[in-house]
N, C-alpha and C. Protein backbone atom coordinates (compact mmCIF):
# COMPACT_ATOMS: atom_id res chain seq x y z
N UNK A 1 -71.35 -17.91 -3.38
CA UNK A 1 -70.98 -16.89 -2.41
C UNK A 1 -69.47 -16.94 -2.14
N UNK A 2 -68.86 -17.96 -2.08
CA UNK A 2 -67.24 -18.44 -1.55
C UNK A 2 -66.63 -17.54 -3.17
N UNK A 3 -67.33 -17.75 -4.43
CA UNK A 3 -66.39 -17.22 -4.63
C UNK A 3 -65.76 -16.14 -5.20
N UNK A 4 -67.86 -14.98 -5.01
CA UNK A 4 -67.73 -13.67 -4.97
C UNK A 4 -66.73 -13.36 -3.41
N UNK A 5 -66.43 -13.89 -2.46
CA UNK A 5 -65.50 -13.59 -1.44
C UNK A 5 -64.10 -13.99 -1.79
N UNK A 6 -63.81 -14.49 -2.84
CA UNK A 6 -62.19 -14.70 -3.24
C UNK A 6 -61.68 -13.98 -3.98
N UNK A 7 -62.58 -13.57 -5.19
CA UNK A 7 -62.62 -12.88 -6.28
C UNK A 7 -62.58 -11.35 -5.76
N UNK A 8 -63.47 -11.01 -4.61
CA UNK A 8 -63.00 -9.55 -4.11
C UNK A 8 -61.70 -10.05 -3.38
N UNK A 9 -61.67 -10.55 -2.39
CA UNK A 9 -59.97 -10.73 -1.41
C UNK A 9 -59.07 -10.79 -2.41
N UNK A 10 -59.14 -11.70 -3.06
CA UNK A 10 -57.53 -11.41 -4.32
C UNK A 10 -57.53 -10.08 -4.78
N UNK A 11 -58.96 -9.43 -5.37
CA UNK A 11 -58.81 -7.99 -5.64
C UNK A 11 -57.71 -7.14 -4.62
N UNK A 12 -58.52 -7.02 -3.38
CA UNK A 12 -58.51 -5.96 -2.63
C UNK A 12 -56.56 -6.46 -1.92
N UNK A 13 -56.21 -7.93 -1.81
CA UNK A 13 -54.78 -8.23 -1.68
C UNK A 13 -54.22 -7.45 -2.85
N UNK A 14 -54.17 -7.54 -4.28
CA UNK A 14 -53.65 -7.31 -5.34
C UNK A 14 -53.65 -5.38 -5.11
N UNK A 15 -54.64 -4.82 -4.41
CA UNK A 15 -54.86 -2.85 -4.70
C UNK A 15 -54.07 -2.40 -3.68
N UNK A 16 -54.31 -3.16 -2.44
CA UNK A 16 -53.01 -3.42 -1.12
C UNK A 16 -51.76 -3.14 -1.75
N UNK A 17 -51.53 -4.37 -2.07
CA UNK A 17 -50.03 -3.86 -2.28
C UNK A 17 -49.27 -3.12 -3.64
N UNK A 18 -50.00 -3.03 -4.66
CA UNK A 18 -49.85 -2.01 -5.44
C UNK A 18 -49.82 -0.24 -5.36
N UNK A 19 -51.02 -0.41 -4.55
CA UNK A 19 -50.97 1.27 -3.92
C UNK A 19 -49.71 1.40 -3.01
N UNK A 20 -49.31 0.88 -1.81
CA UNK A 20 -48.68 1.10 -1.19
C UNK A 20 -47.52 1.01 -1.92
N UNK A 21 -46.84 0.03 -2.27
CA UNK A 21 -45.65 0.08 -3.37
C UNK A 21 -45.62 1.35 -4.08
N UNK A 22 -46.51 1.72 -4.93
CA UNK A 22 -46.39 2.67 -5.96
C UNK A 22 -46.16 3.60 -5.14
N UNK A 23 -46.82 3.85 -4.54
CA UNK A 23 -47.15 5.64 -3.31
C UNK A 23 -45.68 5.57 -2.97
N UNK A 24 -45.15 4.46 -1.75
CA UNK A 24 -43.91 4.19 -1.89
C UNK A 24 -42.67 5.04 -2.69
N UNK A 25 -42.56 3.92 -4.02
CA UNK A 25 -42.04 4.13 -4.94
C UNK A 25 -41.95 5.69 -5.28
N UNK A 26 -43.15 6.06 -5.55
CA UNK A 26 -43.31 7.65 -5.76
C UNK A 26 -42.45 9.17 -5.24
N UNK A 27 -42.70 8.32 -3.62
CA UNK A 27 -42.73 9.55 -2.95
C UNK A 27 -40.77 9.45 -2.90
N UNK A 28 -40.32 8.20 -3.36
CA UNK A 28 -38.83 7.89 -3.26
C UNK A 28 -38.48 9.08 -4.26
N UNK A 29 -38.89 8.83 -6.02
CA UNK A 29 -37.91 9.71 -6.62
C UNK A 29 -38.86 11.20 -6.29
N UNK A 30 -39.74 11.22 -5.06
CA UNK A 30 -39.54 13.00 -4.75
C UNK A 30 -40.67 13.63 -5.32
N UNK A 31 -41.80 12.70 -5.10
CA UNK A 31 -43.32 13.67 -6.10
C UNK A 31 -44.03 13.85 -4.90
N UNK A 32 -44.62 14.91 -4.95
CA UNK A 32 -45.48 15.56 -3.85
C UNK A 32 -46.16 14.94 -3.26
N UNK A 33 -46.24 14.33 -1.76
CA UNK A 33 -47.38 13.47 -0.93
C UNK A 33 -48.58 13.66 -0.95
N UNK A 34 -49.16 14.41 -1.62
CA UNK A 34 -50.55 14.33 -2.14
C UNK A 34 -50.79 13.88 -3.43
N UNK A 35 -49.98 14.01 -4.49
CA UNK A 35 -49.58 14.05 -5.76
C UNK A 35 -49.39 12.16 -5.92
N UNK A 36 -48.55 12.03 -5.03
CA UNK A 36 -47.86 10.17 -5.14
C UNK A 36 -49.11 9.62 -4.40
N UNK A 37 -49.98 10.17 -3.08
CA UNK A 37 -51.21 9.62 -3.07
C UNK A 37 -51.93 9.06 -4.39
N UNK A 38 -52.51 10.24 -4.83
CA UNK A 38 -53.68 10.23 -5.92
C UNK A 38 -53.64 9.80 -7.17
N UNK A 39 -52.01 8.99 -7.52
CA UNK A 39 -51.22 8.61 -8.65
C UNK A 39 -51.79 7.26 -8.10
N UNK A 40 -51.13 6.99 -7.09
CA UNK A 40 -51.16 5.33 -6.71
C UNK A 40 -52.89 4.94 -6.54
N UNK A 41 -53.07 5.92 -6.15
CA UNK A 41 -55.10 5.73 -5.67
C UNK A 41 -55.39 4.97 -7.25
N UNK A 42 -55.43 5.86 -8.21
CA UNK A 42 -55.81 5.85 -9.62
C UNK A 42 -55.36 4.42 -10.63
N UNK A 43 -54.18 4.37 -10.20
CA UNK A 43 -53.53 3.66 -11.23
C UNK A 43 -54.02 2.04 -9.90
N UNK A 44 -54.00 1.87 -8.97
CA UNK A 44 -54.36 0.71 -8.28
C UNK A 44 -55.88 0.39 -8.26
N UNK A 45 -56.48 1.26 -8.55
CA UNK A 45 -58.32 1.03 -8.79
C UNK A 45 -58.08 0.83 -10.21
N UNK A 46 -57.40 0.84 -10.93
CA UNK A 46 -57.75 -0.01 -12.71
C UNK A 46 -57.48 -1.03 -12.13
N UNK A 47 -55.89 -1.56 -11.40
CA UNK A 47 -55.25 -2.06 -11.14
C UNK A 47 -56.54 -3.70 -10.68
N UNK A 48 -56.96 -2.97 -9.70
CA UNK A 48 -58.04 -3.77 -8.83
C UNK A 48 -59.24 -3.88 -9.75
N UNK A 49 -59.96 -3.22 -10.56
CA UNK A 49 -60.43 -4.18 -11.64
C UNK A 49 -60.44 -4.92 -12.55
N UNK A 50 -59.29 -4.58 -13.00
CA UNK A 50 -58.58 -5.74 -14.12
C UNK A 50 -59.01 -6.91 -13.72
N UNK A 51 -57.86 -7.23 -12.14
CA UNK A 51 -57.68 -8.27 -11.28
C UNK A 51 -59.35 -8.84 -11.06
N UNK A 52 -60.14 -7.96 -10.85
CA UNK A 52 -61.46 -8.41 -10.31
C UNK A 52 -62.77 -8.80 -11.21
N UNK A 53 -62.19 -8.52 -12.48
CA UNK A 53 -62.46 -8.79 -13.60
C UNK A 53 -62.23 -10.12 -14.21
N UNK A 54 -60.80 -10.38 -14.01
CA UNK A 54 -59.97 -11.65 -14.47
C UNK A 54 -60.29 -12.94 -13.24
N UNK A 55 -60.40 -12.59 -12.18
CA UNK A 55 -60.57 -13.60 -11.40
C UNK A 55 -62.29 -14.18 -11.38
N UNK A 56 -62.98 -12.95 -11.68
CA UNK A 56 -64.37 -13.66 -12.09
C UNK A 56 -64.53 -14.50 -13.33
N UNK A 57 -63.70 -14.08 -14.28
CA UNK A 57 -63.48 -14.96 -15.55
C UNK A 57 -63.24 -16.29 -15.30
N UNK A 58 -61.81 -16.47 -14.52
CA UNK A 58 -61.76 -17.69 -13.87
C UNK A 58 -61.93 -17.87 -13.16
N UNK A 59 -63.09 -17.79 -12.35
CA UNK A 59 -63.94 -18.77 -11.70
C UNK A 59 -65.50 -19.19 -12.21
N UNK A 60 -65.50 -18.50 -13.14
CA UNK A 60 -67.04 -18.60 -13.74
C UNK A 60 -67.92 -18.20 -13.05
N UNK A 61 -67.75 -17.10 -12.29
CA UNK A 61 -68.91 -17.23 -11.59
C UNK A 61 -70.04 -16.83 -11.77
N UNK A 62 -70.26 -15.97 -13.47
CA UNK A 62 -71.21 -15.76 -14.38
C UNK A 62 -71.03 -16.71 -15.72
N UNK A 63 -71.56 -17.37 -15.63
CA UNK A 63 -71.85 -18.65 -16.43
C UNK A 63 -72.64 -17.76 -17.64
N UNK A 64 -71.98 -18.04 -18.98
CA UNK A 64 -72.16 -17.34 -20.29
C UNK A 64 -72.40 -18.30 -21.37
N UNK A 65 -73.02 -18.73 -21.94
CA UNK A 65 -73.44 -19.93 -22.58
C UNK A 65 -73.42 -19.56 -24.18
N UNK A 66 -72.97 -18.41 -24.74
CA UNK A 66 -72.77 -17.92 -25.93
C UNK A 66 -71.07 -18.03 -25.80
């Protein structure tokens, strides 16, 4: 259980500050505030599975015996 709860918190830390950065970033060189929304939404939900992907890897928390 501890470490399906780390494996999402590092996720959801890691989509935090990527979205906001990017949206950020976005709306700096001047792309439409709905537009720099739905950029950062998109590209931070791969973003957040990669991460949530990779951190289940290392932690094992599906034990694969092949």
């Amino acid at each position: 259980m501890i470490k399906i709860i780390t494996s999402l918190g590092i996720g959801e830390v890691v989509y935090t500050i990527v979205r906001w950065s990017l949206q950020y970033y976005l709306l700096q060189i001047e792309y439409d505030a709905y537009l720099a929304s739905i950029i950062s939404q998109m590209i931070s939900t791969v973003v957040y599975m990669i991460v949530l992907n990779l951190s289940v890897k290392m932690s094992r928390l599906y034990k694969d015996d092949t």
